[in-house]
Protein backbone atom coordinates (compact mmCIF):
# COMPACT_ATOMS: atom_id res chain seq x y z
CA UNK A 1 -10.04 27.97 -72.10
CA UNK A 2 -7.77 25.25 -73.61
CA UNK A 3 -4.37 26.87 -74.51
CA UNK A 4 -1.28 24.94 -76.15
CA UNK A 5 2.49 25.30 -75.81
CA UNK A 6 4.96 24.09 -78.02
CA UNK A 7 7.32 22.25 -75.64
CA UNK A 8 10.67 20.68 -75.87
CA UNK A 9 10.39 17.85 -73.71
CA UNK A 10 6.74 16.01 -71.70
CA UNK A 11 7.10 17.47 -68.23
CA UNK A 12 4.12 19.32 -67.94
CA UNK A 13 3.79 23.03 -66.80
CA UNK A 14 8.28 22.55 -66.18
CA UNK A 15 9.07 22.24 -69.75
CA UNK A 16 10.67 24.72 -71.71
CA UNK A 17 9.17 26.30 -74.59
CA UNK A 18 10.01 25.75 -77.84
CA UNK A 19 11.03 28.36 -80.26
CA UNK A 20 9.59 26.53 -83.10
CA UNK A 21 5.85 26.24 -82.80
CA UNK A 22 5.43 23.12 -85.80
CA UNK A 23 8.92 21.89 -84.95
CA UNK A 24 8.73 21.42 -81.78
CA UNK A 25 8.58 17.41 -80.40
CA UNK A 26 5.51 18.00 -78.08
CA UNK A 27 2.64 20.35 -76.61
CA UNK A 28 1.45 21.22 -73.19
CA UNK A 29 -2.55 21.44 -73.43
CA UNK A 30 -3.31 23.34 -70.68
CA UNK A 31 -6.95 24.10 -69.77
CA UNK A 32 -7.17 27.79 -67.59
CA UNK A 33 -10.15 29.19 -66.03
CA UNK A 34 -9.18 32.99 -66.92
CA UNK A 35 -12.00 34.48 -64.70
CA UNK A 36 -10.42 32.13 -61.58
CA UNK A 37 -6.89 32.61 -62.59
CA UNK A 38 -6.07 28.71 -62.04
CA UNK A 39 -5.30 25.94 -64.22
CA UNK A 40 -7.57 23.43 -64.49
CA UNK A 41 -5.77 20.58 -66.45
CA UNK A 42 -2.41 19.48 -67.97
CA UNK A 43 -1.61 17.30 -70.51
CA UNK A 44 1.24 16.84 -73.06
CA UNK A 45 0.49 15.44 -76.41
CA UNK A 46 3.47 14.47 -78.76
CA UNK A 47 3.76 16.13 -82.73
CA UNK A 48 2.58 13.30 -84.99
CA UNK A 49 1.99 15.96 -87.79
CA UNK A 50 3.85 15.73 -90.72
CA UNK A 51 6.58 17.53 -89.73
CA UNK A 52 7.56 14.26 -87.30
CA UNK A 53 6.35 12.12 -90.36
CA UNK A 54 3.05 11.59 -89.83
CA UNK A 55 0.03 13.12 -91.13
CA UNK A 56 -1.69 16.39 -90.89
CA UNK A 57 -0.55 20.12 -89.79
CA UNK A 58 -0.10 21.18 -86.17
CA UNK A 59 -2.66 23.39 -86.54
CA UNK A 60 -4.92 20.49 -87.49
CA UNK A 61 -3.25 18.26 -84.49
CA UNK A 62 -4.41 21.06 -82.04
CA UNK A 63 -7.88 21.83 -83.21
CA UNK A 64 -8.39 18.48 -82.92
CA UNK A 65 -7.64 18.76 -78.99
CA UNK A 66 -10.68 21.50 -78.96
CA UNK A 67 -7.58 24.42 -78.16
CA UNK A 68 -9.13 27.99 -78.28
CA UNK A 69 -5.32 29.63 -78.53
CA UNK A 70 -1.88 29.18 -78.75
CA UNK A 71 0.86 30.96 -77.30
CA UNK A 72 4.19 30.72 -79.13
CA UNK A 73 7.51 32.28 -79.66
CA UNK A 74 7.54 32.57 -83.41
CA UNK A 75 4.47 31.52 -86.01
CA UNK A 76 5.15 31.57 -89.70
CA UNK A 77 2.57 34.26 -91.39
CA UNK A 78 0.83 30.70 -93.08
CA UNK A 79 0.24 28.65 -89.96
CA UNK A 80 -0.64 32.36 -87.86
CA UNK A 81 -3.88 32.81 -90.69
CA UNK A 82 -4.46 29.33 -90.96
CA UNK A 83 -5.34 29.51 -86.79
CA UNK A 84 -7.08 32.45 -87.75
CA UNK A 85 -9.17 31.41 -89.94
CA UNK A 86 -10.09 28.41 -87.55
CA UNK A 87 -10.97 30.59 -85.16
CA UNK A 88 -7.77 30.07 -82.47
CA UNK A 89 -6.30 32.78 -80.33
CA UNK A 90 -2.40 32.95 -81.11
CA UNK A 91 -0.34 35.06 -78.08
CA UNK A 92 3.19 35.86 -78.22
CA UNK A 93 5.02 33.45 -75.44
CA UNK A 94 6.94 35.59 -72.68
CA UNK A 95 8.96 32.91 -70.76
CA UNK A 96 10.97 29.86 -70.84
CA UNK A 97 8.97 27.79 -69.16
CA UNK A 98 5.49 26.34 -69.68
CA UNK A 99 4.42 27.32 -66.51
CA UNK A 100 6.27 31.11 -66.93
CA UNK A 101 3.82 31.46 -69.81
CA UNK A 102 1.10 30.54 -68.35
CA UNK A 103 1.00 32.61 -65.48
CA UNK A 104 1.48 36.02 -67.87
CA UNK A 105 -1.38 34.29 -69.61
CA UNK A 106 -3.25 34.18 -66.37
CA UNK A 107 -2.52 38.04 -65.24
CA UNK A 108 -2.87 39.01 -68.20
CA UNK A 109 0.09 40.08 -69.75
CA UNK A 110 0.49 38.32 -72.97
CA UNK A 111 0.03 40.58 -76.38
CA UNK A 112 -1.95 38.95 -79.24
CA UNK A 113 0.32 37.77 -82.42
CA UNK A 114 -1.00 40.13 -85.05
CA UNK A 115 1.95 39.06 -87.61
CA UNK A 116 3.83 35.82 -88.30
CA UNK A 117 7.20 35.80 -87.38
CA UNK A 118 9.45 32.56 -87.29
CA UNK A 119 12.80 32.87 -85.11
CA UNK A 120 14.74 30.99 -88.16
């Protein structure tokens, strides 16, 4: 499973998470095998969507990085139904790290994001 992470900074699994998922400057793509618990694959892509003046949403960004779910602080109810409706997993972020999230995400302790909910 390919997960993303809205990160503040491009250090991998060590970067803190950003409390603004289409704000945020980049995103960890992290590949996980869920049945293995391990991850299989790091990479950190910066935000060229519009919000950073270029084109497209982040949702659009991420899809087109074949990501099955995201796992966030805070999701405006728009972008939340818009990954919905493209068929991505959204997971409330408990952590401060990239790596913090990813291990709840691993044992299994992150709760789906049923609502949107934006910090700001």
């Amino acid at each position: 499973m390919k997960i993303a992470i809205p990160v503040e900074e491009p250090s991998g699994l060590d970067a803190p998470v950003s409390m603004h998922f289409g704000r945020a400057p980049f995103y960890a793509i992290v590949e996980v095998d869920l049945k293995a618990g391990r991850v299989l694959d790091v990479k950190v892509i910066e935000n060229v969507s519009k919000h950073f003046g270029g084109g497209g949403t982040p949702a659009e960004l991420l899809v087109g990085e074949r990501v099955e779910a995201i796992v966030v602080h805070g999701l405006g109810a728009k972008a939340l139904a818009l990954f919905q409706r493209l068929g991505v997993k959204a997971y409330r972020a408990e952590g401060a790290s990239a790596r913090e999230v990813v291990e709840r995400l691993l044992a299994g302790e992150l709760k789906p994001l049923s609502e949107g909910w934006c910090p700001e």
